[in-house]
C-alpha atoms as a PDB file:
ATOM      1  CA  UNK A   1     128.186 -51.095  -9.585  1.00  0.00           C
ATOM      2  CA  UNK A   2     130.352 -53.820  -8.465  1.00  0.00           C
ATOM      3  CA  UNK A   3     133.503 -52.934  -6.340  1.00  0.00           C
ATOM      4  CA  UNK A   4     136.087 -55.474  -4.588  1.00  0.00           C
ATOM      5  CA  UNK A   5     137.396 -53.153  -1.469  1.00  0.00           C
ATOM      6  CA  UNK A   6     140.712 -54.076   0.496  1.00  0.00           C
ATOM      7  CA  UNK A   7     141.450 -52.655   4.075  1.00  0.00           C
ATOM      8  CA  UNK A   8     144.915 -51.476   3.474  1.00  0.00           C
ATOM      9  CA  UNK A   9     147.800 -50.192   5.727  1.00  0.00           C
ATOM     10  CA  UNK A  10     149.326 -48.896   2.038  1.00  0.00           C
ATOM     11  CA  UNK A  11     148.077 -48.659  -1.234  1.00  0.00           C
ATOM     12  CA  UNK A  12     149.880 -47.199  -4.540  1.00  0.00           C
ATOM     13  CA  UNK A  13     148.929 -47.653  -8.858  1.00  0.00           C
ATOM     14  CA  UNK A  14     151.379 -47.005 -11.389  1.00  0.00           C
ATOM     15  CA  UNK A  15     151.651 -46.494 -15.224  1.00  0.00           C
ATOM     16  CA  UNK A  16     154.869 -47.360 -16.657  1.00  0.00           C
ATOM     17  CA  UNK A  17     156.668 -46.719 -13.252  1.00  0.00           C
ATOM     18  CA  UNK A  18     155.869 -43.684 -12.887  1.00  0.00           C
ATOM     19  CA  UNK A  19     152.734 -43.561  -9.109  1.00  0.00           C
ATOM     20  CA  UNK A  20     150.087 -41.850 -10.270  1.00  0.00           C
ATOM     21  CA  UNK A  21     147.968 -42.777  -6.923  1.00  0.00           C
ATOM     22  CA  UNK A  22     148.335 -43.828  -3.600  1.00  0.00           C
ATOM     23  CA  UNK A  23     146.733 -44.414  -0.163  1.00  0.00           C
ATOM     24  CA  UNK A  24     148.164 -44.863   3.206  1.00  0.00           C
ATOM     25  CA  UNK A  25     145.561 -46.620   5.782  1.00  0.00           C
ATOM     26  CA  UNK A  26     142.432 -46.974   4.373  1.00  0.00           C
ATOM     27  CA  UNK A  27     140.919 -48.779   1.331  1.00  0.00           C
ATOM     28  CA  UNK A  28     141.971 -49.951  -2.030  1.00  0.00           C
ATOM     29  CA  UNK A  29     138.797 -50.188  -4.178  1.00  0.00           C
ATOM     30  CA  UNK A  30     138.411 -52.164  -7.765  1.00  0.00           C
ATOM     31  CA  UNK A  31     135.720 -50.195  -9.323  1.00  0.00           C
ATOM     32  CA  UNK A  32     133.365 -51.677 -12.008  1.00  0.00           C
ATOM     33  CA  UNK A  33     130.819 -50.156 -13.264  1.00  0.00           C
ATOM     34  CA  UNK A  34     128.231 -52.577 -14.682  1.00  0.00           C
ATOM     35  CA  UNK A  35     125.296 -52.020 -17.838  1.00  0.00           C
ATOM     36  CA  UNK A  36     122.470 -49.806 -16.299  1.00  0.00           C
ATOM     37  CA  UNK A  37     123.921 -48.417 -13.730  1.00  0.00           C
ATOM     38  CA  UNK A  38     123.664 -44.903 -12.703  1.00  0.00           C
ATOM     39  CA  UNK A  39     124.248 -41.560 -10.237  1.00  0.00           C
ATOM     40  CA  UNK A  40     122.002 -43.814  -7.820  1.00  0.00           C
ATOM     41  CA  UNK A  41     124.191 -46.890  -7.809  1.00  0.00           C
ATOM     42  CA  UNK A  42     127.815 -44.639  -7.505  1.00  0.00           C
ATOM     43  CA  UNK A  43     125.955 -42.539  -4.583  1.00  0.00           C
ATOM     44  CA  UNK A  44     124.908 -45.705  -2.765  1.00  0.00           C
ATOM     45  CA  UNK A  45     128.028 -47.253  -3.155  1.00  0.00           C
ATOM     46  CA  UNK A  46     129.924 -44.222  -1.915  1.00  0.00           C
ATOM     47  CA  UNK A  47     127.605 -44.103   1.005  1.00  0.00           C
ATOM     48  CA  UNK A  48     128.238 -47.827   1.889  1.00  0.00           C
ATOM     49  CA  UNK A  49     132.246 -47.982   1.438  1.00  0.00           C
ATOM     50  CA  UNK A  50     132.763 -44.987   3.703  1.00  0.00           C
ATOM     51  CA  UNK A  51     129.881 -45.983   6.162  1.00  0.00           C
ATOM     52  CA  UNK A  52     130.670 -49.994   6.269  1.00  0.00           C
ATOM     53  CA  UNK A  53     132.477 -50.739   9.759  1.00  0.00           C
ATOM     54  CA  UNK A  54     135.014 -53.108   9.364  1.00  0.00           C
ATOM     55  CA  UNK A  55     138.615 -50.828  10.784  1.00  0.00           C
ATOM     56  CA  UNK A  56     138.884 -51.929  14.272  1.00  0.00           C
ATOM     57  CA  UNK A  57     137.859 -49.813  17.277  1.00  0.00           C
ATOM     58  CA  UNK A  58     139.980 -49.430  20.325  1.00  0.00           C
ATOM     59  CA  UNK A  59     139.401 -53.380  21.421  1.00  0.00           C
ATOM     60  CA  UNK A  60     140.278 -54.898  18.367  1.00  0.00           C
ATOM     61  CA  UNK A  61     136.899 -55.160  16.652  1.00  0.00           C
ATOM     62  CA  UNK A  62     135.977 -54.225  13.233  1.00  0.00           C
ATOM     63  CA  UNK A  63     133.394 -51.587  14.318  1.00  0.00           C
ATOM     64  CA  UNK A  64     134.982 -48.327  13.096  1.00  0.00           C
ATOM     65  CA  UNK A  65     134.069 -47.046   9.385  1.00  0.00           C
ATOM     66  CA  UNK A  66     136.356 -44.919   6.820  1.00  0.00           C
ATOM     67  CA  UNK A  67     134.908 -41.716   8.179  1.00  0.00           C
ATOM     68  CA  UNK A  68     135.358 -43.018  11.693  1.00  0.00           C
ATOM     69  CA  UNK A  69     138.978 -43.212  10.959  1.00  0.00           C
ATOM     70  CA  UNK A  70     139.532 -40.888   8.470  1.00  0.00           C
ATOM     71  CA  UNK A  71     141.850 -43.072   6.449  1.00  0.00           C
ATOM     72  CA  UNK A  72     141.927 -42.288   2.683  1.00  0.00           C
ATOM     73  CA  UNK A  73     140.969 -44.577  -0.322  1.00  0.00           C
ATOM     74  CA  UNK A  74     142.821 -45.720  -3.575  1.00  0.00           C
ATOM     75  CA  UNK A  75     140.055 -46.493  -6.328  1.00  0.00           C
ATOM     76  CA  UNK A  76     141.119 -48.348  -9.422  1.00  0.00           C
ATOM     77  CA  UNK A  77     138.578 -48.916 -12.545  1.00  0.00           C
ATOM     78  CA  UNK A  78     138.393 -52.645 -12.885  1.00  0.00           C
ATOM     79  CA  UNK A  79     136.076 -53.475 -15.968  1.00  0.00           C
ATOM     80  CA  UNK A  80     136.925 -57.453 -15.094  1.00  0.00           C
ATOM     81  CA  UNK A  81     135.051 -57.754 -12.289  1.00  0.00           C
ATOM     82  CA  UNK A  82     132.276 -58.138 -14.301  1.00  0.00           C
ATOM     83  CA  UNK A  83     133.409 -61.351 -15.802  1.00  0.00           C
ATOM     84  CA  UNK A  84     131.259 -64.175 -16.882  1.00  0.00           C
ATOM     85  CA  UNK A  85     133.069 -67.474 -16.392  1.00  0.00           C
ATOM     86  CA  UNK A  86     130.160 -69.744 -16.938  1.00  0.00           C
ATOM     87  CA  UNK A  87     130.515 -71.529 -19.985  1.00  0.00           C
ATOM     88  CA  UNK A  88     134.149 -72.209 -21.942  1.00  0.00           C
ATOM     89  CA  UNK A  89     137.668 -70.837 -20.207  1.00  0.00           C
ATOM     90  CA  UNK A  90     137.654 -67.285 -22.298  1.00  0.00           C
ATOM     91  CA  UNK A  91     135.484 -64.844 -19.540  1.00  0.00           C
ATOM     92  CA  UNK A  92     133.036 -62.656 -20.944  1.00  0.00           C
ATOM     93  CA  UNK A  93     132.772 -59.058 -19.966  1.00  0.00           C
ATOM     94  CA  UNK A  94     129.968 -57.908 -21.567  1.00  0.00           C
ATOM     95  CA  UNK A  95     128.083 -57.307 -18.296  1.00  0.00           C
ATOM     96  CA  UNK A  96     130.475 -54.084 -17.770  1.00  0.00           C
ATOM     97  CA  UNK A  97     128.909 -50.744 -19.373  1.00  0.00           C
ATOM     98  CA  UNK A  98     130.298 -49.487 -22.086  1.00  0.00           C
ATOM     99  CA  UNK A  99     134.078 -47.764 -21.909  1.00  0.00           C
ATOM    100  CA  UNK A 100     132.509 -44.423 -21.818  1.00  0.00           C
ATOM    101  CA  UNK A 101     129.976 -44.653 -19.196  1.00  0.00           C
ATOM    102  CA  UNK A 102     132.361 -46.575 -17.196  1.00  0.00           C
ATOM    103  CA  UNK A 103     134.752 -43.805 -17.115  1.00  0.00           C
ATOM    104  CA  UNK A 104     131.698 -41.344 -16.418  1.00  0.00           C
ATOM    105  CA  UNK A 105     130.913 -43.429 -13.477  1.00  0.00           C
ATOM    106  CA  UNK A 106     133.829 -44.021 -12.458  1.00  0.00           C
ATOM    107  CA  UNK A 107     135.142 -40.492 -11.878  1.00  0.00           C
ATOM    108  CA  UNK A 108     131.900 -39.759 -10.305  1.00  0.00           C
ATOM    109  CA  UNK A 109     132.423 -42.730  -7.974  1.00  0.00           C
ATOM    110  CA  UNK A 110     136.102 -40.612  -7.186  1.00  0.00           C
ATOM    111  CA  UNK A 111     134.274 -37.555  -7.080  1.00  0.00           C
ATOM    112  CA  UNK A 112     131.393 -38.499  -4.423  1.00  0.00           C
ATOM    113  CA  UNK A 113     133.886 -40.252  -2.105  1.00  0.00           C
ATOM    114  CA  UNK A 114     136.453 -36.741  -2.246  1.00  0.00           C
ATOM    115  CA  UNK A 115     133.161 -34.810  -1.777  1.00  0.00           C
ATOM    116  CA  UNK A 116     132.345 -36.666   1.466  1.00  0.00           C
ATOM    117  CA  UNK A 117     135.394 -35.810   3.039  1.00  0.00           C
ATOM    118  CA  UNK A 118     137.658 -38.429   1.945  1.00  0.00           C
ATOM    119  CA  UNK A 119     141.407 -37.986   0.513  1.00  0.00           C
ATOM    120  CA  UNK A 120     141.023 -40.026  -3.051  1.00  0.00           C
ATOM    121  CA  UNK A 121     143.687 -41.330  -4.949  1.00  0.00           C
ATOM    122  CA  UNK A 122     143.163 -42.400  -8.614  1.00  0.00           C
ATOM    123  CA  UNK A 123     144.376 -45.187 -10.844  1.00  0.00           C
ATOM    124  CA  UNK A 124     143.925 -44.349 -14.645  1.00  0.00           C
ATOM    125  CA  UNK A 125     140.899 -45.273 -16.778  1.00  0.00           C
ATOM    126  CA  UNK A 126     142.001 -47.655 -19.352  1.00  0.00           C
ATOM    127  CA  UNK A 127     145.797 -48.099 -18.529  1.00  0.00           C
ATOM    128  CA  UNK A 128     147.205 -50.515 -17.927  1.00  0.00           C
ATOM    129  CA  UNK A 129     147.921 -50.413 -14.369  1.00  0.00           C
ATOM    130  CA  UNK A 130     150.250 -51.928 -11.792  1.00  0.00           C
ATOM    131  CA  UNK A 131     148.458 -51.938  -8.370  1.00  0.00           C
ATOM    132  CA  UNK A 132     150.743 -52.542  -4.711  1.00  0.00           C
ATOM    133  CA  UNK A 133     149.340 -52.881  -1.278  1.00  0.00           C
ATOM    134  CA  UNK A 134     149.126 -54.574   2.047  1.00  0.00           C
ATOM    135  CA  UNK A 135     146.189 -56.041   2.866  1.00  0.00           C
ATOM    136  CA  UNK A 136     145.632 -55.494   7.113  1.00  0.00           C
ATOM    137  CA  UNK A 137     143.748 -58.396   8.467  1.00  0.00           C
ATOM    138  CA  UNK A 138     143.484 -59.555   5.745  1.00  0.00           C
ATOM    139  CA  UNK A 139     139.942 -58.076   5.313  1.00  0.00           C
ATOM    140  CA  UNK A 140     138.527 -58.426   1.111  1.00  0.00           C
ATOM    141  CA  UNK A 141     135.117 -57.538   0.621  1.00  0.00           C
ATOM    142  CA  UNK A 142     132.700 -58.280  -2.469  1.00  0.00           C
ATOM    143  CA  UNK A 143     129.782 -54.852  -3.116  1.00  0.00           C
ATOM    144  CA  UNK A 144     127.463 -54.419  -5.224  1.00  0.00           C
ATOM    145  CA  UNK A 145     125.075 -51.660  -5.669  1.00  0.00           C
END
């Protein structure tokens, strides 16, 4: 599973104008789910966006995780982070699983993270989405699991 995680003041997805998701502090997380991955890869992602420690502690220093802080989390399913850009100017994306184990995975990924105590807001498998945020720090971080 690849994700692309934001630290966020705000985060909010919509489908034709209408919010179907949002986060206030906390993370906004492009989800891809990736051919042969499985429970394993979601749970160990889970575990490693709510226990990584990059929210900053009471001197300023990224040392305080999601559960430390108890901010919330906006995931969005992003099948084009799995992009090959290689060869020619046309990405591939047929590193991504297929549509329907992505969405499996994907709601599990949503699933986990609520299960673990965190407030989850959702973008919208397949739609096509328009995603708004502030970026505090600005911290961007590249996982894979």
């Amino acid at each position: 599973m690849r994700c692309l995680l934001q630290r966020v003041s705000q985060g909010a997805v919509s489908v034709d104008g209408e919010v179907i998701g949002e986060t206030g502090p906390g993370l906004v997380v492009l989800a891809c789910a990736m051919q042969g991955d499985t429970q394993t890869n979601v749970q160990a992602m889970a575990k490693k966006l709510t226990a990584l420690r990059i929210f900053k502690d009471e001197n300023g220093r990224m040392n305080r995780s999601l559960l430390d802080t108890g901010g919330g989390v906006l995931v969005i399913s992003q099948f084009t982070l799995a992009a090959d850009t290689k060869s020619g100017n046309r990405p591939g994306f047929s590193a991504a699983a297929p549509p329907e184990e992505s969405e499996r995975l994907y709601e599990l990924l949503c699933a986990t993270l609520s299960d673990m105590g965190i407030t989850v807001g959702k973008g919208r498998f397949g739609a096509d989405m328009q995603v708004s945020l502030v970026n505090d720090g600005p911290v961007t971080i590249w996982l894979e699991k």
